[in-house]
N, C-alpha and C. Protein backbone atom coordinates (compact mmCIF):
# COMPACT_ATOMS: atom_id res chain seq x y z
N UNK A 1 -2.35 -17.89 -12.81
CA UNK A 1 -2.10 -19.15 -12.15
C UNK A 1 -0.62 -19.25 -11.76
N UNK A 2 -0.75 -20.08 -10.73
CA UNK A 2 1.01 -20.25 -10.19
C UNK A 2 1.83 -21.19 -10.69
N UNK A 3 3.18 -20.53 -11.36
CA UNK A 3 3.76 -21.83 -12.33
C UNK A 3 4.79 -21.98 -11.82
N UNK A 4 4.61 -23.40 -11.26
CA UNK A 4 5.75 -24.31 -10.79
C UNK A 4 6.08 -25.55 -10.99
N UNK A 5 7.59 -26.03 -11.02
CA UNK A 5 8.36 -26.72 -11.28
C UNK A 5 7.46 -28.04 -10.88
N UNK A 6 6.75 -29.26 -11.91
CA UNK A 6 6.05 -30.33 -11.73
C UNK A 6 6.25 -31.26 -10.64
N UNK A 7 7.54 -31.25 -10.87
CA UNK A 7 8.47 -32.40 -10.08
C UNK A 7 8.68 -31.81 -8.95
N UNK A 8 8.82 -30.94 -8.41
CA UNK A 8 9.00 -30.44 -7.06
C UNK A 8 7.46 -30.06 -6.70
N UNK A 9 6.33 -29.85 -7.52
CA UNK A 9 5.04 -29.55 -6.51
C UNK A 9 4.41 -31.11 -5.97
N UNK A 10 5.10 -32.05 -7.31
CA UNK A 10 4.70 -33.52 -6.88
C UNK A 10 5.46 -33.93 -6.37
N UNK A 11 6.74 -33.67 -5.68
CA UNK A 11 7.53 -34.11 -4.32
C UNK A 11 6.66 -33.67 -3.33
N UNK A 12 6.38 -32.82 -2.92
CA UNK A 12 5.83 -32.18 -2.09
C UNK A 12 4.40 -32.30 -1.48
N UNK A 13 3.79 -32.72 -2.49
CA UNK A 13 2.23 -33.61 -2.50
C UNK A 13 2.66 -35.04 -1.62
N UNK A 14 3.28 -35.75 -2.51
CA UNK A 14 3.92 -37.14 -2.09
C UNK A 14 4.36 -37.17 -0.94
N UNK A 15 5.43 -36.20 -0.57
CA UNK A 15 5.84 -36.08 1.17
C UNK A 15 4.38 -35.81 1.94
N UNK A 16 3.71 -34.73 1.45
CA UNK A 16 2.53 -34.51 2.33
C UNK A 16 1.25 -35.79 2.68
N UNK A 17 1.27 -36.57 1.72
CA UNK A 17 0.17 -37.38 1.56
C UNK A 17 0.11 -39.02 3.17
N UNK A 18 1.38 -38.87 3.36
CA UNK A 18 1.56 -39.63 4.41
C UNK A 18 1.43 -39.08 5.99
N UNK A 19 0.30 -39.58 6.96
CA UNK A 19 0.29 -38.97 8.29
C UNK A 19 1.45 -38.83 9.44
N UNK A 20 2.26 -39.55 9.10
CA UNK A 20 3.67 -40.00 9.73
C UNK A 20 4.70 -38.34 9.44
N UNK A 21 4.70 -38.11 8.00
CA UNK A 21 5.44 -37.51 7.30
C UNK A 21 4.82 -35.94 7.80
N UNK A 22 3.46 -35.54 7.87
CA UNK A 22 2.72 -34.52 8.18
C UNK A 22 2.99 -34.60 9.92
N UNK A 23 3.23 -35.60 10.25
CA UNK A 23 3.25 -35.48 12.31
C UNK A 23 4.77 -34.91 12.44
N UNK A 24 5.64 -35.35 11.17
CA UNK A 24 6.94 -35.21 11.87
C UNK A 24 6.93 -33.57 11.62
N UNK A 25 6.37 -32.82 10.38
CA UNK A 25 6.48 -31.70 9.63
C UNK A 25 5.46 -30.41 10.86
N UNK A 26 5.27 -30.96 11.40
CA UNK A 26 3.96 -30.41 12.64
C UNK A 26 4.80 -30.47 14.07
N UNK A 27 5.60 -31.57 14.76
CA UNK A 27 6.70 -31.51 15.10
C UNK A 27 7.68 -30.63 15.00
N UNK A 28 8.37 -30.53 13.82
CA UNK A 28 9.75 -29.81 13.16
C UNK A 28 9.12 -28.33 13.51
N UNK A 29 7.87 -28.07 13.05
CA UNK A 29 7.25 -26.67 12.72
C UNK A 29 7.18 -25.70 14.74
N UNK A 30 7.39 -26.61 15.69
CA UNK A 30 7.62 -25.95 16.68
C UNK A 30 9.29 -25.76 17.69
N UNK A 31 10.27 -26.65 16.34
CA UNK A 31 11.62 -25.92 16.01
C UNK A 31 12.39 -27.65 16.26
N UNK A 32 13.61 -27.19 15.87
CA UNK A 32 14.82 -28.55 15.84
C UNK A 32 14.24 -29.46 16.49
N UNK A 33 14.60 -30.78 15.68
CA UNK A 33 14.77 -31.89 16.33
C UNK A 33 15.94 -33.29 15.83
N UNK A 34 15.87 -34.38 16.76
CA UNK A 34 16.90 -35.21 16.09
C UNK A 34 15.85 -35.94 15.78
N UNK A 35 16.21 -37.02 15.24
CA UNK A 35 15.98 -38.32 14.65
C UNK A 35 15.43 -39.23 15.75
N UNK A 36 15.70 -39.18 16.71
CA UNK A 36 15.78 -39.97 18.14
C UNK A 36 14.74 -38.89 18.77
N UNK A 37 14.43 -38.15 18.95
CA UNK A 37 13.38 -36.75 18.90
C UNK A 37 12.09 -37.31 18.69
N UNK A 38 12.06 -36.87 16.80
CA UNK A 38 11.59 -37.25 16.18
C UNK A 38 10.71 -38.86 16.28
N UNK A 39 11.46 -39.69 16.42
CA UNK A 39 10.76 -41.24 16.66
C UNK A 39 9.91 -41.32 18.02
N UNK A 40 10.14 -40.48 19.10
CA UNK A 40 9.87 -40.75 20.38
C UNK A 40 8.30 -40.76 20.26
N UNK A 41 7.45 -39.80 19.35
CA UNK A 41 5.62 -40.30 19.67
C UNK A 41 5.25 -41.39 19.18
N UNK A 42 6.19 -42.55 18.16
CA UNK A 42 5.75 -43.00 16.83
C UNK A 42 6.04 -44.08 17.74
N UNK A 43 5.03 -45.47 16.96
CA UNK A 43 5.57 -46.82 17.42
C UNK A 43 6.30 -46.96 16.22
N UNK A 44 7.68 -46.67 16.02
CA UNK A 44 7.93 -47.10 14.67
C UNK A 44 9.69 -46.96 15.14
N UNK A 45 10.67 -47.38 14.60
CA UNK A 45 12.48 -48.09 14.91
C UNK A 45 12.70 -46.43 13.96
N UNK A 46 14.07 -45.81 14.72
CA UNK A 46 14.62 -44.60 14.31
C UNK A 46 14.51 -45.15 12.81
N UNK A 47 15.05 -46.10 12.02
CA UNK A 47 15.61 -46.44 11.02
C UNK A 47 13.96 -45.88 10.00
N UNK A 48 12.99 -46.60 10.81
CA UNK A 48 11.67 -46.24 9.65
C UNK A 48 11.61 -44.64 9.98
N UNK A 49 11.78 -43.88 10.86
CA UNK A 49 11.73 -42.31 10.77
C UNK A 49 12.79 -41.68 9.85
N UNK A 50 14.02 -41.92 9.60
CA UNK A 50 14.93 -41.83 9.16
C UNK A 50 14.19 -42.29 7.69
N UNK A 51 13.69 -43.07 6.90
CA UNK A 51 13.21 -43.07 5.88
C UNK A 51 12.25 -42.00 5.27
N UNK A 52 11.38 -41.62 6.47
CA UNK A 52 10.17 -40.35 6.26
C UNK A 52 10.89 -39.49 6.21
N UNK A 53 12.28 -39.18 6.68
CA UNK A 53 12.81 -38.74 6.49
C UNK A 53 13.28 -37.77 5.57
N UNK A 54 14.23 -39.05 4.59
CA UNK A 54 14.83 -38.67 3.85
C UNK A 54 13.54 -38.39 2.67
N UNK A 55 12.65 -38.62 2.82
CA UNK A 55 11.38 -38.18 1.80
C UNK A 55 11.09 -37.06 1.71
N UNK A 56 11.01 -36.51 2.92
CA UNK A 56 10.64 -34.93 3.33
C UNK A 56 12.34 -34.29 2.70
N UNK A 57 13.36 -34.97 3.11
CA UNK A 57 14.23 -34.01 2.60
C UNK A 57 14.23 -33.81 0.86
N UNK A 58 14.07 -35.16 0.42
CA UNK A 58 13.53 -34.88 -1.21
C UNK A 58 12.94 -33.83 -1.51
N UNK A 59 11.84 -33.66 -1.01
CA UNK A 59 10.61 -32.75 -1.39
C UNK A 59 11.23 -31.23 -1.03
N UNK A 60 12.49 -31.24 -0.51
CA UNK A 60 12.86 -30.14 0.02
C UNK A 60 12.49 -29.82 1.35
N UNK A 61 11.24 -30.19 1.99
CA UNK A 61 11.07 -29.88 3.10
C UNK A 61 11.58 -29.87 4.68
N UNK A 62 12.68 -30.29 4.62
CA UNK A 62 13.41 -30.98 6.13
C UNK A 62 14.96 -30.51 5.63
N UNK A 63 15.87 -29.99 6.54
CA UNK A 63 17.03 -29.99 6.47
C UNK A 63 17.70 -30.92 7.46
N UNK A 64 18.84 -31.37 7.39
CA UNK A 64 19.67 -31.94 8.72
C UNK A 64 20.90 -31.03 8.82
N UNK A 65 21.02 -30.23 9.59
CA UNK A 65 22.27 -29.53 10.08
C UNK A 65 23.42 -30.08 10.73
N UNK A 66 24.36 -29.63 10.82
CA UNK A 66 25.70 -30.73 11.57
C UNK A 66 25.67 -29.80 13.00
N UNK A 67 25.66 -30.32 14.44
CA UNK A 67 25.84 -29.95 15.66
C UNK A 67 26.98 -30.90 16.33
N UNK A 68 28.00 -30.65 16.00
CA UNK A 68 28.87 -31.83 16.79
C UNK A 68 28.32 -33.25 15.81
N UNK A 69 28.35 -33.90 17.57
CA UNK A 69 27.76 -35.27 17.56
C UNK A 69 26.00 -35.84 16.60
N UNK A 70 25.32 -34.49 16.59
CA UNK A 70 24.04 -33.92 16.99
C UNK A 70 23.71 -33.87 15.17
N UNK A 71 22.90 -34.90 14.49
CA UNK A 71 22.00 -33.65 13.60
C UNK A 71 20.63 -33.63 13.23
N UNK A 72 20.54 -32.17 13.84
CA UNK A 72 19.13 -31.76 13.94
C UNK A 72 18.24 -31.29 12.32
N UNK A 73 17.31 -31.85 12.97
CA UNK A 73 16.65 -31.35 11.55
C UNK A 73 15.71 -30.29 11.43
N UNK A 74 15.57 -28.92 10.87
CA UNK A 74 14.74 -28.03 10.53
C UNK A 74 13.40 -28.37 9.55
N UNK A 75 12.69 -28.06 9.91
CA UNK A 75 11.72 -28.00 8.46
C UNK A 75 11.67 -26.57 7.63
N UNK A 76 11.90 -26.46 6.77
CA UNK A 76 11.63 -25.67 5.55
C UNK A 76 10.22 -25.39 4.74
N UNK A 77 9.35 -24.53 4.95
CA UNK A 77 8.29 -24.43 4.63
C UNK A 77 8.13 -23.79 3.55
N UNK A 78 9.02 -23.55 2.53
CA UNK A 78 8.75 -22.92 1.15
C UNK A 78 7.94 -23.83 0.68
N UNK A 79 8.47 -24.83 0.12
CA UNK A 79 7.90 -25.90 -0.82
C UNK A 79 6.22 -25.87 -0.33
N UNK A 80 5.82 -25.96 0.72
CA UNK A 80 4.29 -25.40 1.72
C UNK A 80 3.63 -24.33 1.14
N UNK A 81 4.78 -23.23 0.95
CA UNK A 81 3.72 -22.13 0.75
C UNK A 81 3.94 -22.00 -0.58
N UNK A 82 4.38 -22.73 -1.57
CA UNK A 82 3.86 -23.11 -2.79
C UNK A 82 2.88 -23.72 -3.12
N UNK A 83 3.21 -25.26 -2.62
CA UNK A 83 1.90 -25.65 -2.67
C UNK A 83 0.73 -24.48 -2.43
N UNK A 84 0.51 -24.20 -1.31
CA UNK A 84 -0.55 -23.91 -1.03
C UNK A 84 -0.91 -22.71 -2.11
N UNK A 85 0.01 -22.03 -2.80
CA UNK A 85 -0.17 -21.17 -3.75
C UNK A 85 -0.70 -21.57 -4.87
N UNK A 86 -0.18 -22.98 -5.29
CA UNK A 86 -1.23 -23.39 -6.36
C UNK A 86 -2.34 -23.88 -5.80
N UNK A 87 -3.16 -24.37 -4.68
CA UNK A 87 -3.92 -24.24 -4.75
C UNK A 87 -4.88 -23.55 -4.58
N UNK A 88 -4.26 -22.33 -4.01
CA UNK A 88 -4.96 -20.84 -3.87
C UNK A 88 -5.42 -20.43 -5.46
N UNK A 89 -5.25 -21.02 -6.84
CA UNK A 89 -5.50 -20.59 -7.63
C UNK A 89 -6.48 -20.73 -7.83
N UNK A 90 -6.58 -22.43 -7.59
CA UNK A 90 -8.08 -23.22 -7.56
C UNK A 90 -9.39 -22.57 -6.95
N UNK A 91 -8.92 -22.40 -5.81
CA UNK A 91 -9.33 -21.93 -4.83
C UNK A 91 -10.28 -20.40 -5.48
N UNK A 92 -9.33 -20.09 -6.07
CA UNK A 92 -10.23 -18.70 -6.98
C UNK A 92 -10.92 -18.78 -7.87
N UNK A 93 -10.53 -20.00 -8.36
CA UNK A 93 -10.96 -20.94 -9.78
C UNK A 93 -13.20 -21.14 -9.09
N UNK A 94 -12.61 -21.67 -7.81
CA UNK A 94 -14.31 -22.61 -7.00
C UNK A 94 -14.82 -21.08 -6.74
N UNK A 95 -14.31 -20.02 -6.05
CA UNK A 95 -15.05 -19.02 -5.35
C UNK A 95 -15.71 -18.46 -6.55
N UNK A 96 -15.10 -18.66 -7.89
CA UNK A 96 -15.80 -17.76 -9.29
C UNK A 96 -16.41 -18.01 -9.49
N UNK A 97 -16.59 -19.62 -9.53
CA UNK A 97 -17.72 -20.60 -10.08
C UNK A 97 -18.86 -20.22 -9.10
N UNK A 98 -18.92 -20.68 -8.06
CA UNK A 98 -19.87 -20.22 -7.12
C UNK A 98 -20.40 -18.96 -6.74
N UNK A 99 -19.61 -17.81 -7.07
CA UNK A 99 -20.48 -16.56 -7.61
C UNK A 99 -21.02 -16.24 -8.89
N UNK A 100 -20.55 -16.72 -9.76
CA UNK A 100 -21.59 -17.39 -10.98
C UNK A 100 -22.80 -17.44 -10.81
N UNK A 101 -22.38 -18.97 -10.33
CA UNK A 101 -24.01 -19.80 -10.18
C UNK A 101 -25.01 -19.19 -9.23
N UNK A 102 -24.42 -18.30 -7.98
CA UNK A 102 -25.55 -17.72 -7.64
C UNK A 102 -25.69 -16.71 -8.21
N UNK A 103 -25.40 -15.46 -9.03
CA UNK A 103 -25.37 -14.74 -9.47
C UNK A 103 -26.89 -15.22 -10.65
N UNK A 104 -26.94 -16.38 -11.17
CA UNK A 104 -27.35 -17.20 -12.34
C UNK A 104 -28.71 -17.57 -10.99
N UNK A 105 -28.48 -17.95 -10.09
CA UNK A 105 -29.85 -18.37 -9.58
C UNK A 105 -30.33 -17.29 -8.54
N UNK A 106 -29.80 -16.25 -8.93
CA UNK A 106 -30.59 -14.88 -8.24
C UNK A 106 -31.67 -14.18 -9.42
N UNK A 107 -30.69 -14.38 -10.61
CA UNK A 107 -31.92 -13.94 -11.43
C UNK A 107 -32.71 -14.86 -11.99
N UNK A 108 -33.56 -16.42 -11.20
CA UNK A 108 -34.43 -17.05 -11.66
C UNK A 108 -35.48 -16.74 -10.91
């Protein structure tokens, strides 16, 4: 099983669990953006993006870089392919179970 730091796989859940937070991370994922970027699909004031923000940067997921005037934000997909590593465990955890049970209802 994959052993990771509690508090950072439950930052990372928490950032993910919001659709706002997953649009901006889906966004970021086809490269830089600002803040002003960022807000332009949303009916929502820079100030509430700037909050999803700073959530995603918690979780680790979002950087803001300095460009001049300019700061852009990256997304960071480690904390992602952790997650998804623990639940790839699970994931092996259900596929076992379910060759089990048919295994168990092949020989009835």
């Amino acid at each position: 099983m994959t052993t990771l730091a509690p508090e950072r796989l439950d930052a990372t859940f928490a950032a993910l669990a919001d659709p706002t937070r997953r649009a901006i991370l889906a966004r970021l994922a086809r490269g830089e953006a600002s803040v002003k970027e960022l807000a332009e699909p949303f009916a929502m004031t820079q100030p509430a993006i700037s909050k999803h923000l700073k959530v995603l940067e918690r979780a680790g997921l979002v950087e803001r870089g300095k460009d001049a005037q300019r700061r852009p934000c990256r997304l960071v997909a480690e904390p992602m392919r952790d997650a998804a590593g623990w639940l790839g465990d699970y994931r092996r955890f259900w596929t076992e179970s379910y060759d089990r049970l048919e295994d168990l209802l092949a020989d009835e």
